[in-house]
N, C-alpha and C. Protein backbone atom coordinates (compact mmCIF):
# COMPACT_ATOMS: atom_id res chain seq x y z
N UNK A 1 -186.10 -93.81 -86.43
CA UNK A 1 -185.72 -94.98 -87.22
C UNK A 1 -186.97 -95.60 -87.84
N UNK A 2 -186.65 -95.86 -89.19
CA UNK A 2 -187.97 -96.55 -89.98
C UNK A 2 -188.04 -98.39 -89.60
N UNK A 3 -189.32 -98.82 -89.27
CA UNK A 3 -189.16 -100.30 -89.33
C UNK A 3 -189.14 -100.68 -90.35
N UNK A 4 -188.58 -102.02 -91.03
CA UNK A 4 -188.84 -102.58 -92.19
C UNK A 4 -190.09 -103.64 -91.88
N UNK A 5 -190.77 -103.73 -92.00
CA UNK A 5 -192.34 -105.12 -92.25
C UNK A 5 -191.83 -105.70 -93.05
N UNK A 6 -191.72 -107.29 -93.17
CA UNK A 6 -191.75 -108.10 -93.93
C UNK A 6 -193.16 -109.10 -94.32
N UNK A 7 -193.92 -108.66 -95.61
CA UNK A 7 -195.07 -109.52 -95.71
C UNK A 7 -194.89 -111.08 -96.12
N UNK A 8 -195.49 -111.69 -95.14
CA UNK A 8 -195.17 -113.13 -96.00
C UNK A 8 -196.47 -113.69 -96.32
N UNK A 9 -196.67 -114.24 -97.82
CA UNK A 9 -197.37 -114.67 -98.15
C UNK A 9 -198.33 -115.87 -97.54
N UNK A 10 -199.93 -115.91 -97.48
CA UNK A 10 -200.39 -117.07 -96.93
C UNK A 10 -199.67 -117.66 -97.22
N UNK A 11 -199.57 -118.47 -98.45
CA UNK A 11 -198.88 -119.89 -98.80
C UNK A 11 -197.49 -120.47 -98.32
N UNK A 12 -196.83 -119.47 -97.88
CA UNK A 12 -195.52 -119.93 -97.59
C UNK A 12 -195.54 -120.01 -95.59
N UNK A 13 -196.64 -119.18 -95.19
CA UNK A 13 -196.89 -119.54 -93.96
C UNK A 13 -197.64 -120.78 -93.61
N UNK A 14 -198.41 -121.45 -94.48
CA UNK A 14 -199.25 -123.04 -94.62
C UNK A 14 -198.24 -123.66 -94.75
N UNK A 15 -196.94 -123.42 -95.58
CA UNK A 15 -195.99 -124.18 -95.90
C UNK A 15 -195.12 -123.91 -94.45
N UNK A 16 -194.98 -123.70 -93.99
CA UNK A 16 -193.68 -123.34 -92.79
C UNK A 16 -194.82 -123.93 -91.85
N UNK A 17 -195.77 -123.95 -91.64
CA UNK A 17 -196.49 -124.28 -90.58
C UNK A 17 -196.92 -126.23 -91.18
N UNK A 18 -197.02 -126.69 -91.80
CA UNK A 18 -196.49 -127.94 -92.14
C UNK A 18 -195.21 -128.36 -92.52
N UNK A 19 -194.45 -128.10 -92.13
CA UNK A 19 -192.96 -128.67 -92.51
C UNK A 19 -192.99 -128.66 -90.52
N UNK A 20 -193.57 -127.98 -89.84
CA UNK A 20 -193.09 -127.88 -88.64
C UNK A 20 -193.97 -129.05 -88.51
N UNK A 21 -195.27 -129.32 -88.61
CA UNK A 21 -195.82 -130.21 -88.03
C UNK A 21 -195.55 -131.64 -88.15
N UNK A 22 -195.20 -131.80 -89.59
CA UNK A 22 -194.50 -132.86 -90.16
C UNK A 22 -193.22 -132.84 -89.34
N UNK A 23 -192.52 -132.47 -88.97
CA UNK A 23 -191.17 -132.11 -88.27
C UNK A 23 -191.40 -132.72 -86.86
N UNK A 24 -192.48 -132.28 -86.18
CA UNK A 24 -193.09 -132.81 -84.77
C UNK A 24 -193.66 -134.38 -85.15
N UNK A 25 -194.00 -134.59 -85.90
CA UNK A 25 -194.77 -136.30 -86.39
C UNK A 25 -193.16 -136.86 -86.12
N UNK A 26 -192.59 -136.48 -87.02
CA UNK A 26 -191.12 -137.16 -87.31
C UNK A 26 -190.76 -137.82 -85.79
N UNK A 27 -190.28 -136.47 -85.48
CA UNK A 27 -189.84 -136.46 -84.15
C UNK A 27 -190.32 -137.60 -82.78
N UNK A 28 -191.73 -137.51 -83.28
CA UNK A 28 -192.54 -138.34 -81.74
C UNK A 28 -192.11 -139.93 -82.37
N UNK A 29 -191.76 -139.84 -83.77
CA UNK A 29 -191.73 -141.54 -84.04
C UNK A 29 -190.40 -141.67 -84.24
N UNK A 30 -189.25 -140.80 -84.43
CA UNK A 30 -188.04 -141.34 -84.13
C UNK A 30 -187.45 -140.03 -83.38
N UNK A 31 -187.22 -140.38 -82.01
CA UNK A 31 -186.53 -139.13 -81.27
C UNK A 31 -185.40 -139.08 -81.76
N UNK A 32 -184.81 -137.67 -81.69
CA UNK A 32 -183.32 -137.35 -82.24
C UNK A 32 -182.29 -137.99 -81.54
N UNK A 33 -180.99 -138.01 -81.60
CA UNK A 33 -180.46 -139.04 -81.10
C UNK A 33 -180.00 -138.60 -79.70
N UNK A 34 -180.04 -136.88 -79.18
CA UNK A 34 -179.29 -136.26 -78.24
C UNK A 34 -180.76 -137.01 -76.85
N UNK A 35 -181.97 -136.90 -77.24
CA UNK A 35 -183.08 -137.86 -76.76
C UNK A 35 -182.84 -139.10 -76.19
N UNK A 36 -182.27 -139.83 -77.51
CA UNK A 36 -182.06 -141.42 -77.32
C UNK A 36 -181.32 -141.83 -76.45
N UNK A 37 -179.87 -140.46 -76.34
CA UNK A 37 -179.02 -140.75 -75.62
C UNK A 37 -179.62 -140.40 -73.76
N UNK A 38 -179.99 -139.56 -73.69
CA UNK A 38 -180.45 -139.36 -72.48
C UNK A 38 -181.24 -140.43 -71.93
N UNK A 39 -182.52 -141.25 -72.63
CA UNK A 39 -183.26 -142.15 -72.14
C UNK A 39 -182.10 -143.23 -72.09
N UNK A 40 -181.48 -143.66 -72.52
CA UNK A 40 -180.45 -144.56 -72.49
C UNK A 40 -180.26 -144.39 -70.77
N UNK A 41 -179.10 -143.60 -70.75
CA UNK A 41 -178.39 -142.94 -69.65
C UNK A 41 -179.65 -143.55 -68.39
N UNK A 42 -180.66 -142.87 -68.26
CA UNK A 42 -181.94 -142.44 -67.46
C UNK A 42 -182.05 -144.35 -67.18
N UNK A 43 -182.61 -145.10 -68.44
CA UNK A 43 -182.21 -146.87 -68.25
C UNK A 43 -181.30 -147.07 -67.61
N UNK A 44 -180.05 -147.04 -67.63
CA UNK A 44 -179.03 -147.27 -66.93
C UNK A 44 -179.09 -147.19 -65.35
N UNK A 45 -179.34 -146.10 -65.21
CA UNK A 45 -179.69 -144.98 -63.55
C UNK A 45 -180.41 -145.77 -63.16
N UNK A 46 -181.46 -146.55 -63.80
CA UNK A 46 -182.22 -146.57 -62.97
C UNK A 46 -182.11 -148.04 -62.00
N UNK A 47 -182.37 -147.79 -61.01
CA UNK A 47 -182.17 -148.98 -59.82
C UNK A 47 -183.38 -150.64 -60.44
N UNK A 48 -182.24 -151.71 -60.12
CA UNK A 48 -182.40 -152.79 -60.59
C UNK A 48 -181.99 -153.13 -62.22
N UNK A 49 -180.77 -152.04 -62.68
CA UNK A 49 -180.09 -152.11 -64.05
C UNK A 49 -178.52 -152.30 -63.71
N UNK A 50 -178.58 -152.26 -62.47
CA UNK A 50 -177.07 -152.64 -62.11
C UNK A 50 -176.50 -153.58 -62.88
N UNK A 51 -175.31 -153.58 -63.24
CA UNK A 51 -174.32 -155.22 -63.54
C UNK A 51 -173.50 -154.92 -62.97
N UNK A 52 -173.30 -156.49 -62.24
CA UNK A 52 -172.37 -157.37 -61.63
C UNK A 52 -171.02 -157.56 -62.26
């Protein structure tokens, strides 16, 4: 069986490798919401969040 290689150009690997990093910036300053929801939850759990 023959492999196929796919060449990818520098530029579009600079480009895919900043859209990710920009993607990680995003991320650390607004977590996604499946995140938000868990720390929520985790607040809740945690002892001295009880209501009466």
């Amino acid at each position: 069986m023959a492999e196929i290689i796919e060449f990818i150009p520098k530029s579009e690997r600079e480009r895919i490798r900043l859209i990710r990093e920009a993607r990680a910036i995003y991320d650390s300053i607004f977590p996604p919401a499946s995140t938000l929801g868990e720390q929520q939850d985790k607040a809740h759990a945690s002892p001295g969040n009880e209501r009466l």
